[in-house]
Structures are given as structure tokens and as C-alpha cells.
Protein backbone atom coordinates (compact mmCIF):
# COMPACT_ATOMS: atom_id res chain seq x y z
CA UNK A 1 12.76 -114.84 37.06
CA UNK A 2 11.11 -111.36 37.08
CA UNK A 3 8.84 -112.65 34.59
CA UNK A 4 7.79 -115.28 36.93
CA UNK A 5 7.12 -113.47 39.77
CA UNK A 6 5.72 -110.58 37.80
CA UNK A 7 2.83 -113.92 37.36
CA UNK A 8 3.18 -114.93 40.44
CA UNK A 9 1.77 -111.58 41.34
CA UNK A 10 -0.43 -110.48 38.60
CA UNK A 11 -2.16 -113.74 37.05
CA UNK A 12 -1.69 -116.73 39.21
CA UNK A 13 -0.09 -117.31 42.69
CA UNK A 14 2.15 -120.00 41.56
CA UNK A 15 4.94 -119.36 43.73
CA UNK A 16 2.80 -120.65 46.55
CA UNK A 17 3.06 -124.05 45.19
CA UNK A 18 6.65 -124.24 43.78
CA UNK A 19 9.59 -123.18 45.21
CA UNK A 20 12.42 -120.29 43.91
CA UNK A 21 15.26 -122.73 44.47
CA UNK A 22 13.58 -125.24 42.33
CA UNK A 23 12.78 -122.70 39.80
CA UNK A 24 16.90 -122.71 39.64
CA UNK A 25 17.37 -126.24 39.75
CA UNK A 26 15.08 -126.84 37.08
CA UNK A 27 17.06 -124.53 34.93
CA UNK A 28 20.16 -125.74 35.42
CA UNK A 29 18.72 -128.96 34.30
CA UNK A 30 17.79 -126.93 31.10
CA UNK A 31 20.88 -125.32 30.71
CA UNK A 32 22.40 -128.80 31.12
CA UNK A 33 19.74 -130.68 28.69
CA UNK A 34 20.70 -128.08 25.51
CA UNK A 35 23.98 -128.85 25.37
CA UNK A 36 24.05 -132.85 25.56
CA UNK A 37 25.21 -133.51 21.86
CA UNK A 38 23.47 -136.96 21.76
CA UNK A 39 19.86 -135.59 20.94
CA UNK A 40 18.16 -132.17 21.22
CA UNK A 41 14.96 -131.34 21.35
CA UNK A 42 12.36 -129.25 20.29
CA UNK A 43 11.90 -125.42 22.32
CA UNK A 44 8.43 -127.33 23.07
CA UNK A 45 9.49 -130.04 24.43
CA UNK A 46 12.51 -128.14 26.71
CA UNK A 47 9.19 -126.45 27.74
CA UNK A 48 7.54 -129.65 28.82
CA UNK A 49 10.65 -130.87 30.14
CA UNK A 50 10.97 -128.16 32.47
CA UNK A 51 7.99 -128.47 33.86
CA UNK A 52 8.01 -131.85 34.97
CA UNK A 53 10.93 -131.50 36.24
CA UNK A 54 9.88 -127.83 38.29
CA UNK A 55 6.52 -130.80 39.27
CA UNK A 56 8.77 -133.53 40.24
CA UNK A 57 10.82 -131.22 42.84
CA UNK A 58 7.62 -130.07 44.30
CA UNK A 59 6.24 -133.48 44.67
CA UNK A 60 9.11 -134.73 46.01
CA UNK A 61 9.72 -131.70 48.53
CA UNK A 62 5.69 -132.22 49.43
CA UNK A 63 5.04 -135.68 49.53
CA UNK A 64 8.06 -137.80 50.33
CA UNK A 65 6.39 -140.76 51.18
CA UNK A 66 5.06 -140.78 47.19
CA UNK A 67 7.34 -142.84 45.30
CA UNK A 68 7.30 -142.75 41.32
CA UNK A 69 7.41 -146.96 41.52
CA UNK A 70 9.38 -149.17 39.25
CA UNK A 71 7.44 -148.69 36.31
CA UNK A 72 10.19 -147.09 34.27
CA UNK A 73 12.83 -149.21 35.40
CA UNK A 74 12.84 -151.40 32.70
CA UNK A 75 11.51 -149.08 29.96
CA UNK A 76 15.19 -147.57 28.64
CA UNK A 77 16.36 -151.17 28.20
CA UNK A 78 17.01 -152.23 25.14
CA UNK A 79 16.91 -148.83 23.46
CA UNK A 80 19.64 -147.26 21.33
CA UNK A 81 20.22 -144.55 23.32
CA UNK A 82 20.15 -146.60 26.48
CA UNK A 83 23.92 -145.10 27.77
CA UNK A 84 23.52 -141.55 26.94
CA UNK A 85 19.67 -141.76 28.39
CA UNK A 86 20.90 -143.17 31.62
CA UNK A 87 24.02 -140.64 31.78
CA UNK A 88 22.14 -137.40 31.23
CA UNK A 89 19.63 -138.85 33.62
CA UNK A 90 21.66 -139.16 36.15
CA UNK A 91 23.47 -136.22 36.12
CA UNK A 92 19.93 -134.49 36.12
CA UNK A 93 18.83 -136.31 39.48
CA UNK A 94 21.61 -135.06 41.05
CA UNK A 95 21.86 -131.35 39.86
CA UNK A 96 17.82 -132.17 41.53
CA UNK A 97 19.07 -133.12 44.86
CA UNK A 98 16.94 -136.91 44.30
CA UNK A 99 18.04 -139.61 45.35
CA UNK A 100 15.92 -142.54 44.27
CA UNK A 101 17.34 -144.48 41.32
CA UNK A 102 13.30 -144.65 40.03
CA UNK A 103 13.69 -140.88 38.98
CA UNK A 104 16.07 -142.20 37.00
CA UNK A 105 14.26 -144.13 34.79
CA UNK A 106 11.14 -141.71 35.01
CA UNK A 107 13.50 -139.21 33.04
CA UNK A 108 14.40 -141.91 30.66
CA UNK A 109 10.94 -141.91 29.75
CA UNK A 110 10.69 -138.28 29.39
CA UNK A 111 13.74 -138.64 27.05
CA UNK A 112 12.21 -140.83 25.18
CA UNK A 113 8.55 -139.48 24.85
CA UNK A 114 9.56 -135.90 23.85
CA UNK A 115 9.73 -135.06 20.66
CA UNK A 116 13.08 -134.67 19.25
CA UNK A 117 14.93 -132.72 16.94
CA UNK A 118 18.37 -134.51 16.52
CA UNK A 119 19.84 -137.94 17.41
CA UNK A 120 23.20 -138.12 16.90
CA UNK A 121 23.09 -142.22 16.02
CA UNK A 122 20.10 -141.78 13.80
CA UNK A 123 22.44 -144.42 11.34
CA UNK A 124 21.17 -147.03 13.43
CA UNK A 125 17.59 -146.41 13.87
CA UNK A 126 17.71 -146.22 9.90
CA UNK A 127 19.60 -149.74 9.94
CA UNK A 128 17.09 -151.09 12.24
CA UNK A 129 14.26 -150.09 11.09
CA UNK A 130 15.21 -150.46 7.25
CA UNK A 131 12.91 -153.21 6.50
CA UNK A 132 9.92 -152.09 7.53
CA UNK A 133 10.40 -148.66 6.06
CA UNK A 134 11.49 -150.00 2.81
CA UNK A 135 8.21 -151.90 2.78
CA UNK A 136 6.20 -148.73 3.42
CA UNK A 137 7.67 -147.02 0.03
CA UNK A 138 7.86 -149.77 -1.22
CA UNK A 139 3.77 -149.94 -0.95
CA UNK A 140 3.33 -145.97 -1.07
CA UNK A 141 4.95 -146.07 -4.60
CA UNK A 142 2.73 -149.03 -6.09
CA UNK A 143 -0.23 -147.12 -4.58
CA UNK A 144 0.80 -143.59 -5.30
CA UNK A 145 3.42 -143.72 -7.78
CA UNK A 146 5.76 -141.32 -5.32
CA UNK A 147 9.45 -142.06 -4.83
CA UNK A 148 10.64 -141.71 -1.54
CA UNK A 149 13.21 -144.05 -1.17
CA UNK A 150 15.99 -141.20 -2.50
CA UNK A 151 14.62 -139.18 0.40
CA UNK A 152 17.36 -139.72 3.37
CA UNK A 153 15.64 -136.79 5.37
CA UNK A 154 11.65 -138.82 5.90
CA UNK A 155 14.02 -142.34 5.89
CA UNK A 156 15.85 -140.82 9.14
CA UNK A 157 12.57 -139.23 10.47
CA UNK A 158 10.37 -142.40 10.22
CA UNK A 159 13.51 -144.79 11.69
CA UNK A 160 13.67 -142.88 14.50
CA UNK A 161 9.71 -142.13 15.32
CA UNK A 162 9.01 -146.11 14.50
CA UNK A 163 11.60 -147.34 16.78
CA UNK A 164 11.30 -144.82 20.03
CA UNK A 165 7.33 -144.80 19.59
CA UNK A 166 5.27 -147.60 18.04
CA UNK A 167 8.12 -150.18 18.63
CA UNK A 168 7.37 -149.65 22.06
CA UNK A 169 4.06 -148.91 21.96
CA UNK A 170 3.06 -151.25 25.19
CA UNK A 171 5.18 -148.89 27.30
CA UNK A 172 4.97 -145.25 25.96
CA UNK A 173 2.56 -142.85 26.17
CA UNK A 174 3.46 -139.73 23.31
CA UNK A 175 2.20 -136.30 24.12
CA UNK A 176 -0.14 -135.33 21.67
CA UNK A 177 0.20 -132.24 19.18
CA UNK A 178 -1.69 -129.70 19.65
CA UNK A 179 -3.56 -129.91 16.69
CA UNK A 180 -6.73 -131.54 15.62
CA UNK A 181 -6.48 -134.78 14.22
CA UNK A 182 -9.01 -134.13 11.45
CA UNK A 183 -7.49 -130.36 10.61
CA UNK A 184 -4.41 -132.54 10.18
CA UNK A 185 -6.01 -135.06 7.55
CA UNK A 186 -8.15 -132.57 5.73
CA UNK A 187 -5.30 -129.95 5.43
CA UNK A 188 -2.76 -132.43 3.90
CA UNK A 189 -5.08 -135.57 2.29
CA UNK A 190 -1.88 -136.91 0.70
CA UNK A 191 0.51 -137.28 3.48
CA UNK A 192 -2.70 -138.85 4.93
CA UNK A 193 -3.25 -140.88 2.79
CA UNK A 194 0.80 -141.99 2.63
CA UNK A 195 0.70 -142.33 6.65
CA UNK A 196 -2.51 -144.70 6.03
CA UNK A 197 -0.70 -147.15 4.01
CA UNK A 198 2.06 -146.94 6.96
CA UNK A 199 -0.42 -147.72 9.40
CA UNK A 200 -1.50 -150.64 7.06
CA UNK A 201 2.38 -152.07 7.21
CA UNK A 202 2.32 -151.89 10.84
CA UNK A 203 -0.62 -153.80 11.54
CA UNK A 204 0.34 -156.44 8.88
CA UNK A 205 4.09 -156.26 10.51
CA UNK A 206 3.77 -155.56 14.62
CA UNK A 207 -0.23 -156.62 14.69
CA UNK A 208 -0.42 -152.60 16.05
CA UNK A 209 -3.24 -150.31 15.45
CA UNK A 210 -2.16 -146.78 14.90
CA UNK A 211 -3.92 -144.28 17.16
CA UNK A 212 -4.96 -141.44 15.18
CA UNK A 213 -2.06 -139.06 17.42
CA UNK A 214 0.26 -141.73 15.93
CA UNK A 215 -1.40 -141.08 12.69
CA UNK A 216 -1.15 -137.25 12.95
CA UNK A 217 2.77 -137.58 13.60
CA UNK A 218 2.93 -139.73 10.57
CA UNK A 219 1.37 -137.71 8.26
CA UNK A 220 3.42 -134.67 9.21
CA UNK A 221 6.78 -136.87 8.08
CA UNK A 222 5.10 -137.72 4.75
CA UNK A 223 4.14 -134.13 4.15
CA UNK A 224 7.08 -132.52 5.02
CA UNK A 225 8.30 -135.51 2.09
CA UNK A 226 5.60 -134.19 -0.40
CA UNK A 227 6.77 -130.76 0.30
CA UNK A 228 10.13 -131.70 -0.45
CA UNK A 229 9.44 -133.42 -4.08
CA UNK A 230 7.26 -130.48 -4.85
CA UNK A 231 10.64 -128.32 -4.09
CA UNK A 232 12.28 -130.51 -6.71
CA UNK A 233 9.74 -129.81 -9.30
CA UNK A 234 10.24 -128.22 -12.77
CA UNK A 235 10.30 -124.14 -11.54
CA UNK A 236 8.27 -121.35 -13.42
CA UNK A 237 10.78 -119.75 -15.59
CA UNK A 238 9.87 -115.44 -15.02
CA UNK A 239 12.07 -113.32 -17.59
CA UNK A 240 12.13 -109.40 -15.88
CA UNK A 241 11.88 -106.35 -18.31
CA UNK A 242 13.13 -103.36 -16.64
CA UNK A 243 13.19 -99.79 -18.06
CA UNK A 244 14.39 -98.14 -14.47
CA UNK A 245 18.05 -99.83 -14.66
CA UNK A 246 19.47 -103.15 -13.83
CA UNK A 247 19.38 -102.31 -10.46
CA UNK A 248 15.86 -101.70 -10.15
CA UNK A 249 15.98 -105.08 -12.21
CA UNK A 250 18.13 -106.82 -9.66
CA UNK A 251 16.10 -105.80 -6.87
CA UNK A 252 12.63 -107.20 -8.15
CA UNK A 253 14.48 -110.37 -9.21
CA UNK A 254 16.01 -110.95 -6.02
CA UNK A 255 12.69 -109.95 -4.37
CA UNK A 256 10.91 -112.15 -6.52
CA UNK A 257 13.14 -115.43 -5.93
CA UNK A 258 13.30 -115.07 -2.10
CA UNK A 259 9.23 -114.52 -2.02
CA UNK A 260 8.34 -117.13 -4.35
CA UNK A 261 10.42 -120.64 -4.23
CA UNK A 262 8.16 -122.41 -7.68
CA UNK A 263 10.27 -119.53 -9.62
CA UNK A 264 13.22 -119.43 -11.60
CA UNK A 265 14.78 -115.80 -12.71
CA UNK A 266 16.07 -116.84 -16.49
CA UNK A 267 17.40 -113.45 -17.28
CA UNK A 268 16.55 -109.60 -16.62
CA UNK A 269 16.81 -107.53 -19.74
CA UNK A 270 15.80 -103.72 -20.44
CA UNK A 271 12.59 -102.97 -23.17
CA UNK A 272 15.01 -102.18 -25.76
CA UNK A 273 16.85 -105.96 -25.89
CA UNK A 274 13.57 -107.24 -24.99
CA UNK A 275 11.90 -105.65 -28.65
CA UNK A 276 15.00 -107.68 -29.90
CA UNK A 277 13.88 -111.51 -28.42
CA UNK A 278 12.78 -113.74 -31.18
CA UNK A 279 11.79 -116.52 -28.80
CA UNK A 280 10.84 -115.69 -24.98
CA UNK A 281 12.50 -118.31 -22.99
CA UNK A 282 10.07 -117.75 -20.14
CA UNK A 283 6.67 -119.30 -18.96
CA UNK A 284 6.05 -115.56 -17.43
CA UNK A 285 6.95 -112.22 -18.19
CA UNK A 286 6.96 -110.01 -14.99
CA UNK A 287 7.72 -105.98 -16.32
CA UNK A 288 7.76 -102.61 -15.30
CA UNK A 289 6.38 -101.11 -18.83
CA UNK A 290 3.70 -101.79 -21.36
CA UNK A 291 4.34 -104.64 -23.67
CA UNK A 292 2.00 -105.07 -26.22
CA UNK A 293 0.11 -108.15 -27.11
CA UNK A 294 2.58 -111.29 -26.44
CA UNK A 295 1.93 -114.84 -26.35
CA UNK A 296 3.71 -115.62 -22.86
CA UNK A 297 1.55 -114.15 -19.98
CA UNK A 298 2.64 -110.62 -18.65
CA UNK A 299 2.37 -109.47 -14.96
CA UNK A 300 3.29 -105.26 -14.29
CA UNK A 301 5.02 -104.04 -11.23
CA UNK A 302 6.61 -101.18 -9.82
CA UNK A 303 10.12 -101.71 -8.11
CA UNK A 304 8.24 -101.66 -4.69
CA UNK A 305 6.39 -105.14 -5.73
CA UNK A 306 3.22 -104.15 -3.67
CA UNK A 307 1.36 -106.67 -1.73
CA UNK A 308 -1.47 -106.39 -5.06
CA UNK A 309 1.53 -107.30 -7.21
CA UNK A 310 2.78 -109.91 -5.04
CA UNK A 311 -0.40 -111.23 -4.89
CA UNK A 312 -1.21 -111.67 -9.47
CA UNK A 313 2.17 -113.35 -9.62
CA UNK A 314 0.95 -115.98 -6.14
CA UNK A 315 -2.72 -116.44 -8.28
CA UNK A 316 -0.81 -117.08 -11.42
CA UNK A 317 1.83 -119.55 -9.89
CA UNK A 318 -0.97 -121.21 -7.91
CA UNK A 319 -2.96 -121.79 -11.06
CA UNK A 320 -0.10 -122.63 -13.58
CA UNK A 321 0.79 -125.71 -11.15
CA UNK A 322 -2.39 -126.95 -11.23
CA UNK A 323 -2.18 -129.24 -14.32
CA UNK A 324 -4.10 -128.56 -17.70
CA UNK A 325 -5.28 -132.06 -16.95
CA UNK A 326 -6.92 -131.90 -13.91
CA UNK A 327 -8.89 -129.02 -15.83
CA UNK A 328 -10.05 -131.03 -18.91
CA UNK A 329 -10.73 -134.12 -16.08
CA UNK A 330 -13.52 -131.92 -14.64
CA UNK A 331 -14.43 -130.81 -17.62
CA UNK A 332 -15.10 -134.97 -19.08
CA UNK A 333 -15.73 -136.03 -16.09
CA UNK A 334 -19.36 -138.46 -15.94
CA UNK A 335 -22.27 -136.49 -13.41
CA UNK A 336 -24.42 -139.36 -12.11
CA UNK A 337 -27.90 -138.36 -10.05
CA UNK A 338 -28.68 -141.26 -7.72
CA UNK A 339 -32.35 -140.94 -6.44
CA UNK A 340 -32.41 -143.68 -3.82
CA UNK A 341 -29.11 -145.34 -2.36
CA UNK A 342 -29.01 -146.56 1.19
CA UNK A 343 -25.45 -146.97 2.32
CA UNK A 344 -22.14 -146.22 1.16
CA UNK A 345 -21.29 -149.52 -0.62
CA UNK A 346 -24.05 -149.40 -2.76
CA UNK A 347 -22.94 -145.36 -3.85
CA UNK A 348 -19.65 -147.05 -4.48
CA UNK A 349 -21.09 -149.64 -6.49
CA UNK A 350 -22.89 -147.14 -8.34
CA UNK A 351 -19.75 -145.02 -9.03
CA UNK A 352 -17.62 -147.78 -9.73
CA UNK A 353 -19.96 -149.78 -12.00
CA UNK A 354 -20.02 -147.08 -14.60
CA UNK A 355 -16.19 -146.57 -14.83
CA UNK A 356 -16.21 -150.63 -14.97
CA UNK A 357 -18.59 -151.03 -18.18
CA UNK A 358 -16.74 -148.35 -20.05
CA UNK A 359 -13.79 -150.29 -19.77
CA UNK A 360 -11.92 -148.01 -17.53
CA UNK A 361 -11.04 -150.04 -14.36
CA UNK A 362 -10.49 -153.77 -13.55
CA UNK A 363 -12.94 -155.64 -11.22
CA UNK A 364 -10.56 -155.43 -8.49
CA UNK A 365 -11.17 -151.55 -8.36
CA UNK A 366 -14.53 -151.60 -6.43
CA UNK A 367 -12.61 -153.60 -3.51
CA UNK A 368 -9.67 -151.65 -3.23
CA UNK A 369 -12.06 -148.48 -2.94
CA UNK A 370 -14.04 -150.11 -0.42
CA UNK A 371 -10.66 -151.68 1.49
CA UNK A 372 -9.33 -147.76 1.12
CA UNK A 373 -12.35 -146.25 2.96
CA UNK A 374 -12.53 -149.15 5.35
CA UNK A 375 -9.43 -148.22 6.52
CA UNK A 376 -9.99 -144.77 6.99
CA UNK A 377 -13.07 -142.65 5.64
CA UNK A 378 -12.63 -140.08 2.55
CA UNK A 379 -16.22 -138.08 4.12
CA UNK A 380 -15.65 -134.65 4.27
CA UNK A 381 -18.86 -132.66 5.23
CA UNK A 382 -21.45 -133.70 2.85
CA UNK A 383 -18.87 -134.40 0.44
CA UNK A 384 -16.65 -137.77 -0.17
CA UNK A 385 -13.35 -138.57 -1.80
CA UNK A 386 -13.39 -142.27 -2.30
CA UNK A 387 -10.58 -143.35 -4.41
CA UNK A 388 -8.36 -146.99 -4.98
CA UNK A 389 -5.60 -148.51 -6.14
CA UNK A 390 -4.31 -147.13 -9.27
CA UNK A 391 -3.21 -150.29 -10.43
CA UNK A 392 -7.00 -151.64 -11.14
CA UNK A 393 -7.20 -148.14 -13.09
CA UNK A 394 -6.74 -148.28 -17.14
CA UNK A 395 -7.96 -145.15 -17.72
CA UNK A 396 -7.93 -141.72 -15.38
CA UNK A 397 -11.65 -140.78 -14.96
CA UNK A 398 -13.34 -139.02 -12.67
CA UNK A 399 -17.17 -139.36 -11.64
CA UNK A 400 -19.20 -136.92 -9.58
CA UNK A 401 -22.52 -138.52 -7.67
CA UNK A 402 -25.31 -136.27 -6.86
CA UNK A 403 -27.44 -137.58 -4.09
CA UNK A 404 -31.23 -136.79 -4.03
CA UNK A 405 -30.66 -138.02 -0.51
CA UNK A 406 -27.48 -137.51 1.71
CA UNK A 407 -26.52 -141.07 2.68
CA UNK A 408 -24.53 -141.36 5.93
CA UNK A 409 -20.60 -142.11 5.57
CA UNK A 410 -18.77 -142.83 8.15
CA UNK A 411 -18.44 -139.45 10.36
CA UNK A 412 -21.39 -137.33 8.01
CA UNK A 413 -24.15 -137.29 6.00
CA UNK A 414 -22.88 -136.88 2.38
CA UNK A 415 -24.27 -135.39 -0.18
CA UNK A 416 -22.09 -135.30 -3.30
CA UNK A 417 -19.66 -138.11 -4.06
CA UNK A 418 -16.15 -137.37 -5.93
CA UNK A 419 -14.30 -140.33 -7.30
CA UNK A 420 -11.48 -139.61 -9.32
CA UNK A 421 -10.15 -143.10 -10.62
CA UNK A 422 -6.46 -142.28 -11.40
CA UNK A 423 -4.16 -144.57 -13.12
CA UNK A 424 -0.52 -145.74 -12.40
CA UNK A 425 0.18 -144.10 -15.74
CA UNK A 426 -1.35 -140.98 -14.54
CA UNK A 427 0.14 -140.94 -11.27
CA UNK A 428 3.63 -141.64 -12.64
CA UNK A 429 3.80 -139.03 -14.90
CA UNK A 430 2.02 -136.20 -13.01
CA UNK A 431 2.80 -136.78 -9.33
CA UNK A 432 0.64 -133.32 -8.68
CA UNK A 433 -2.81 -134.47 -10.31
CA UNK A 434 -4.18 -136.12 -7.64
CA UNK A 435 -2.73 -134.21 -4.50
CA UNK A 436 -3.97 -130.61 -6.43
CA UNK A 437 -7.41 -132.43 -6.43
CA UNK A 438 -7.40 -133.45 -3.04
């Protein structure tokens, strides 16, 4: 409270327009909100929360003749959490001093809207929604290659977002993140690209469009997926050579482990047993003293592990999980100059064609690149990512198109084209080529 009047008095006279008393109320209905153990939600949305609740009192204390109408009255029907909507609802309007059973349902909506962090029934969101999100991996995997369906955390994340959101898309109206849509996309073009197949499902299944806030929501659930696969990954295996004692040893190990997740401590040893190795079982050798000439790569440190320190062993992680393949596919990869091309189908034709007459993709591949950027463009700047369906792919390849004139995409005017044509084979057995290229 001293905060608030301390801005009441120094940035804004807000205290002209609200009331201290419903200052109160409206944290009591906070304090009463955090500890319903049906759902909980985000510290952004209790923000959000508050504040149309601190609006409602004033509008209602202002302008009693302004009623919020009936319609929310029929919104919460039907919904899973229908009873413990309407009973935290109600005990809210009355810890409000409101009367009028259409608050009610306007705080059913704000339930439902705000973005959530636990449901306690999420089981049946995941039962209801199991078919369509069984078709999504189901599609994401003969696109992609990527497993999800062993991932219960994204299976309980997309139930619960599908049903409370696009399920009732006619009658909700989300709050949007606060960050840009095409940050979102660029920053993470693989959950993108997973949330684009979703959107594909939807329209097929619910004849529903997803808005590109929808989109944004759904690519955060993918990535957070990605993330988690990555986690699972095959760690970098770091063998410490100490000379100040095991427990200057112990302390750069632990440092190391709870700094860098990729990494796995296989032993730490002193210079003396390490003279004595006749095979390093390590893919890095991270030590405190000189070691001369060794096949396995060697990174020196103090105890202290400096920032510059910290920051060879990040470089070295960052380029060791980039695949030796991805390297020798820019290295192959076919450079084609186009002097004249005047839209993107025919660059596509032009990339594709070539990759088709060597024998490396089936005719299908030119429409599933085209159905791909139709559904949403790969232009990035002057630059453009078109890719398709792996299955049409016999052989990974990727071209680069040099434009003596930048051709207008869909949002830009592009100047270099990068197709990298990756095949099922490809995709199963190195799940990180194409997101590392992305």
C-alpha cells in the first residue's frame, strides 16, 4: 500500500480514480485466487487479474446503471472446470460486495482467458483432446521425424490450451503475449514450424484459422518440447585434470555441470594418473596444467573458471553440437545465380528442378515446398528458407540461389534463397541438422 500511494503521489494520481477500500478488496480476492487448488496461474496473470477486478469495483461504484450484460452467461457452460469456475467466482463477487449474477460469469471468463499454470484435472483435457493431438504428432513426426508422443509434459500443455482456447474460439478473446509475433517465429523456426502443422490439423479438423497470437502460444509449447529432447541428447563427456587437489577438482566439476547442462563430468583425475590413461574416455579435456599435444581437444582454467574460460568451453560446446554434417552440407551444397526470375514460384522451380534431375527428390517435392510456404512464408529479410516434406526427399541436399534481382516473397524483397532438401533418413537419424540450420 505505501508503494501505491508513494505513485499515487509521485507518478500518477491514481488514487483519484480508484478507491483504498477496493485496493483491499481486490487483494483479498488475490489472496483468495492463490490458494484455490483447482488451477493457478501465472504472477502475470494474478497481475491482470487484479486489475480488472480493482476496474470492475470502480465501474461498478461509478456507474451503476452500466451493466456487464449476459454475454458471459453462457460462456463457462460446458467447460471442464465449469463447478470450480462458478465456485471461486462466486465467492469472489461477494468478498467484492456485487451483486449481479452477470459478474459472475464475467469472472468465468477471466478464469478462463488467463493463462494458467496448473489444472488440477488436466487428465481430462488430455482424454478429450487425445485425438486431435495424436493427429498433430502424428503429422509433426512424418514431416519432421520428431517424437513427441513420449512427451506427457507438451501432451498436457496442448490438451489444455486446445480445449480452453481454440475449442472455443467463437467466444474467447486470449490476451496476447507481449512479444512480437515474428521475434517469436524467427527466434525458434522449429517450434514454428511444428505449431504450423498444428494449425494445419485444426483447420482440416474445426475449419479454424489460427491467429498468429494463437500461433505464438503454440510455438512456445513445441519449443519448450524441442528444448526438452535436446535435454535428452547424447551429453559432451569433459574428463578434469587437476594438479591443485581434488578439491580444487571437485569445485570446477561441480561448477562446470551446474553452468553447462550438454556436459557430462566422466571422471576428475590429477596429471600424474592422467600421464597413465591409455585411452581418454572424454570428447573434452578441461585442465588446470599444460598437456602436451593430445588428440581429444584441451580447454585450461584456473579454479576461479573466469567468465573468458567459461566462455572457450560455451564456443566449443556450441560448435561440437552442430553436426559434422551440416558442415560438409555447406560445403557440397549446389550455388545457382538466377539473372531474371519474377516471382517466388518460378525461384522455387528453379531450386527444385535441379535437386529433381539429379535424382535427389520426387516430383511431389516442388508442391509440398510451395504448400509449406503457402501456409506460412520462410522470407527472412532478403533471405528465404523454403523447405518440404522430407518424404519426397531421397537424398539431403542443400541449394543456395543468388538473385541478380531481389524478387518479392511474401513480407520482403529477397535476395538469396536457402533450400536445404532434407530427407526422412536424415531427419531420423540427426534430429539437430535441420533445427541448427534454421
Amino acid at each position: 500500500m505505501d508503494e501505491l500511494k508513494r505513485f499515487n503521489t509521485n507518478h500518477f494520481p491514481i488514487l483519484q480514480y480508484i478507491e483504498l477500500e477496493e485496493i483491499f478488496r481486490g487483494t483479498d480476492v488475490i489472496k483468495y485466487l492463490q490458494k484455490i487448488k483447482d488451477f493457478s496461474f501465472t504472477d502475470e496473470a494474478v497481475c491482470q487479474f487484479f486489475l480488472h477486478v480493482v476496474y470492475m469495483q470502480s465501474s461498478y461504484r461509478r456507474w451503476k446503471v452500466v451493466d456487464v450484460g449476459t454475454t458471459f452467461s453462457d460462456i463457462v457452460h460446458g467447460v471442464k472446470n465449469e463447478l470450480a469456475y462458478l465456485k471461486a467466482a462466486e465467492e469472489i463477487v461477494c468478498l467484492l460486495n456485487m451483486s449481479k449474477e452477470n459478474e459472475k460469469f464475467y469472472i468465468c471468463y477471466l478464469f478462463m482467458i488467463l493463462r494458467k499454470q496448473k489444472i488440477s484435472d488436466e487428465n481430462s483435457f488430455v482424454l478429450e483432446m487425445k485425438g486431435v493431438v495424436d493427429d498433430i504428432f502424428d503429422k509433426i513426426y512424418t514431416r519432421l521425424a520428431v517424437d513427441f508422443k513420449a512427451d506427457h509434459e507438451l501432451l498436457k500443455g496442448l490438451s489444455v490450451h486446445l480445449y480452453t482456447t481454440v475449442l472455443r474460439k467463437n467466444q474467447l478473446n486470449t490476451f496476447s503475449l507481449d512479444y512480437n509475433w515474428d521475434d517469436i517465429r524467427y527466434q525458434y523456426p522449429l517450434g514454428f514450424e511444428m505449431a504450423t502443422i498444428a494449425g494445419e490439423v485444426l483447420l482440416q479438423q474445426f475449419c479454424y484459422k489460427v491467429s498468429n497470437d494463437e500461433m505464438t502460444y503454440l510455438t512456445l509449447h513445441f519449443q519448450a518440447g524441442i528444448e526438452r529432447l535436446k535435454n535428452g541428447e547424447k551429453k559432451i563427456r569433459v574428463l578434469v585434470v587437476c594438479h591443485y587437489g581434488m578439491a580444487a577438482a571437485s569445485l570446477i566439476a561441480a561448477k562446470l555441470q551446474r553452468v553447462f547442462h550438454a556436459i557430462e563430468i566422466v571422471d576428475t583425475i590429477s596429471m600424474q594418473n592422467f600421464a597413465q590413461l591409455e585411452d581418454i574416455p572424454a570428447t573434452l579435456i578441461v585442465s588446470t596444467e599444460n598437456i602436451i599435444e593430445h588428440k581429444v581437444p584441451v580447454i585450461y582454467v584456473t579454479p576461479l573458471l573466469a567468465q573468458n574460460e567459461l566462455k572457450q568451453i560455451s564456443r566449443f560446446i556450441e560448435l561440437h553440437c552442430i553436426n559434422n554434417s551440416l558442415a560438409v552440407a555447406v560445403m557440397q551444397a549446389t550455388v545457382l545465380d538466377l539473372e531474371q526470375a519474377d516471382s517466388r514460384n518460378e525461384v522455387l522451380e528453379q531450386a527444385v528442378g535441379g535437386l529433381y534431375k539429379e535424382g535427389l527428390v520426387s516430383e511431389q517435392y516442388l508442391q509440398s515446398v510451395v504448400e509449406r510456404e503457402n501456409i506460412s512464408s520462410t522470407d527472412v529479410g532478403a533471405i528465404a528458407i523454403p523447405h518440404g516434406n522430407p518424404d519426397f526427399v531421397k537424398e539431403t541436399k542443400l541449394v543456395i540461389i543468388r538473385l541478380s534481382k531481389p524478387v518479392h516473397w511474401e513480407f520482403s524483397e529477397v535476395s538469396y534463397v536457402f533450400m536445404f532438401a532434407v530427407s526422412k533418413e536424415q531427419f531420423t537419424k540427426n534430429f539437430a541438422l535441420f533445427f541448427n540450420f534454421l
